[in-house]
C-alpha atoms as a PDB file:
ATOM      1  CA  UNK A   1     -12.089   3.872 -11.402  1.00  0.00           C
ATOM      2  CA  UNK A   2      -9.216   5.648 -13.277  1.00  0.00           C
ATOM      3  CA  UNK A   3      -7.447   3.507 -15.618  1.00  0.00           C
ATOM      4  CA  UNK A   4      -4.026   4.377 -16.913  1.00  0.00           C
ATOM      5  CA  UNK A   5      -2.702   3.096 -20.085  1.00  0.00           C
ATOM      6  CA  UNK A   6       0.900   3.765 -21.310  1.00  0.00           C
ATOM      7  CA  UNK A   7       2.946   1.757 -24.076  1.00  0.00           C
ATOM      8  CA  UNK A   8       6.374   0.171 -23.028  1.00  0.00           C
ATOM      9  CA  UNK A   9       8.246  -0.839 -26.559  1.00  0.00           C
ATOM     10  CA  UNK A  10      10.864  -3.570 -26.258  1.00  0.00           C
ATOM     11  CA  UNK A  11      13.402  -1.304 -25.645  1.00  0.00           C
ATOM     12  CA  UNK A  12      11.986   0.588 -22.734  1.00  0.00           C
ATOM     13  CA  UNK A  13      13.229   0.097 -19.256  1.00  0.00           C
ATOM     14  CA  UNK A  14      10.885   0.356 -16.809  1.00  0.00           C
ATOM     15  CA  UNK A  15       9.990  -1.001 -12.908  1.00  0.00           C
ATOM     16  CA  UNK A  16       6.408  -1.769 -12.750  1.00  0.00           C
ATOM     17  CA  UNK A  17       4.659  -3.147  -9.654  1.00  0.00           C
ATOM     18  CA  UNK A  18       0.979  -5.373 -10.176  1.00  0.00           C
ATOM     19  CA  UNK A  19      -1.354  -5.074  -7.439  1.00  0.00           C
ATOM     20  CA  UNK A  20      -4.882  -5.417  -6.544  1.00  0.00           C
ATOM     21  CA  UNK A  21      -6.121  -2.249  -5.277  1.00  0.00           C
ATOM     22  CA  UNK A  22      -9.105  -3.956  -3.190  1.00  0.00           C
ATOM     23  CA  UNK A  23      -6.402  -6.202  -1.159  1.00  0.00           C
ATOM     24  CA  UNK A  24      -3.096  -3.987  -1.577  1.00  0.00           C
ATOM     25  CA  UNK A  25      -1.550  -3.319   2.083  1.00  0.00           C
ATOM     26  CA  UNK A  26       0.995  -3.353   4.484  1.00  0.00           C
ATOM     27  CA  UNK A  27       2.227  -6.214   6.866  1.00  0.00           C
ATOM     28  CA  UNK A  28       3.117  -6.229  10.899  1.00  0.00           C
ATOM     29  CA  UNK A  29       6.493  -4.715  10.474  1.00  0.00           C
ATOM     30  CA  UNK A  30       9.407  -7.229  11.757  1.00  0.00           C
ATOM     31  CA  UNK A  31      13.193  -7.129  12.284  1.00  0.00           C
ATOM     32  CA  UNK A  32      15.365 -10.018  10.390  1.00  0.00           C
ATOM     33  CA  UNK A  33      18.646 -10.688  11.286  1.00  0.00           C
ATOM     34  CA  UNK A  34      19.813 -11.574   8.125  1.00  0.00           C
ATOM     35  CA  UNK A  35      23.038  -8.677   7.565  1.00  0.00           C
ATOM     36  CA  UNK A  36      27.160  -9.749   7.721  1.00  0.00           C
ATOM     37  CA  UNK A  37      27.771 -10.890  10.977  1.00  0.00           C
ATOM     38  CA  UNK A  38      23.963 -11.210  12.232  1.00  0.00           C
ATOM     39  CA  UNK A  39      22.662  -7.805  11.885  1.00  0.00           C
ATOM     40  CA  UNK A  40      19.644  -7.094  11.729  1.00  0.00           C
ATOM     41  CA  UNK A  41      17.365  -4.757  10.082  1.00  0.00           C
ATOM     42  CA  UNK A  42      13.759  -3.503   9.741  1.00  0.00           C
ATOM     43  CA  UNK A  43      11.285  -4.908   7.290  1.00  0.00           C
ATOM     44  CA  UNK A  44       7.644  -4.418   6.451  1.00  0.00           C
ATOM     45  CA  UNK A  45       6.566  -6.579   3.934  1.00  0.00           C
ATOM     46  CA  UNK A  46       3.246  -5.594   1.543  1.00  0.00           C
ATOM     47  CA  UNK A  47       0.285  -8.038   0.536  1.00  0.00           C
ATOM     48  CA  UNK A  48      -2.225  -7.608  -2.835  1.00  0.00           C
ATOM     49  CA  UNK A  49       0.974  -7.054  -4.922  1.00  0.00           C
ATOM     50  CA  UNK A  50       1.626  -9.579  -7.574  1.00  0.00           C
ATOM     51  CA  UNK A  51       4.322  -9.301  -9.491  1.00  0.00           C
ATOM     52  CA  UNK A  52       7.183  -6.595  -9.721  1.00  0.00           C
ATOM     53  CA  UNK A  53       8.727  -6.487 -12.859  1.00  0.00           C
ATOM     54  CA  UNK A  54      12.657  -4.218 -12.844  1.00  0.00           C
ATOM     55  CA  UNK A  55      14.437  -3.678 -15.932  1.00  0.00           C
ATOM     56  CA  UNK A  56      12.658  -5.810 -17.996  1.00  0.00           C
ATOM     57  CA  UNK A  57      12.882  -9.022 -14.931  1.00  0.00           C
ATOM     58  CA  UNK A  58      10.494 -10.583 -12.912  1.00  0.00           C
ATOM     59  CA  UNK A  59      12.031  -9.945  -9.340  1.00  0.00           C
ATOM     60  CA  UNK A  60       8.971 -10.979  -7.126  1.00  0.00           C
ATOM     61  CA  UNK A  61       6.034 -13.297  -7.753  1.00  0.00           C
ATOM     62  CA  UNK A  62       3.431 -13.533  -5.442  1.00  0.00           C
ATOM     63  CA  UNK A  63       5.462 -12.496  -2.315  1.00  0.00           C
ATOM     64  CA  UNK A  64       8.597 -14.769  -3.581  1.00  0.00           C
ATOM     65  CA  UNK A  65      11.777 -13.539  -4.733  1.00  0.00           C
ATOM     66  CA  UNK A  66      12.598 -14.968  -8.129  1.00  0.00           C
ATOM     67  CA  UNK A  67      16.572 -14.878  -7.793  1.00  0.00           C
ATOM     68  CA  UNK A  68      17.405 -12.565 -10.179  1.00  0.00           C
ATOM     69  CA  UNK A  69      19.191  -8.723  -9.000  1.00  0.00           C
ATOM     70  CA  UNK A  70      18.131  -6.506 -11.892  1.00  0.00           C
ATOM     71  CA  UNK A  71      18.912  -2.810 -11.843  1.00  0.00           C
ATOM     72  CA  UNK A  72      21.139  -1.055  -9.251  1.00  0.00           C
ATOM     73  CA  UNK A  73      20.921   1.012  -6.157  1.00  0.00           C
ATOM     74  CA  UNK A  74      20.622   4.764  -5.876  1.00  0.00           C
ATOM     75  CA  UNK A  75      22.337   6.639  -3.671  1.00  0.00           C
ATOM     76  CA  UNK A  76      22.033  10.439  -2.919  1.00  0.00           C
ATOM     77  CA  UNK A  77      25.825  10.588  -2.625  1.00  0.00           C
ATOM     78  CA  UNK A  78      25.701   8.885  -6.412  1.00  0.00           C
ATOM     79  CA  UNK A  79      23.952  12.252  -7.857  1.00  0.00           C
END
């Protein structure tokens, strides 16, 4: 197995995503009506990930959201 090693100083900003590589996956795809006004949209949800870190921020631990909205969105219109 290939093993990659890098070095993130304290002052780096990176999005980094834990998984096992044995167990890592997709789930059954679902909608969720969850949008303004009771839209709905499509989401697939992963397993064998454990943590995603962005911007420094735990954002999801073992499948649950941790509350916090670090980083933004990118938009092809925002180039």
């Amino acid at each position: 197995m290939r093993r990659w090693l890098c070095d993130l100083s304290a002052r780096s900003v990176a999005d980094l995503t834990l998984f096992d590589p044995d167990t890592v996956d997709a789930k059954d795809p679902e909608y969720v009506w969850d949008l303004p006004g009771g839209g709905k949209r499509f989401v697939a949800k992963a397993k064998g990930i454990k943590t995603t870190v962005v911007s420094g921020q735990i954002l999801y631990q073992d499948g649950e959201h941790q509350g916090g909205l670090p980083g933004k969105v990118l938009r092809s219109y925002d180039a």
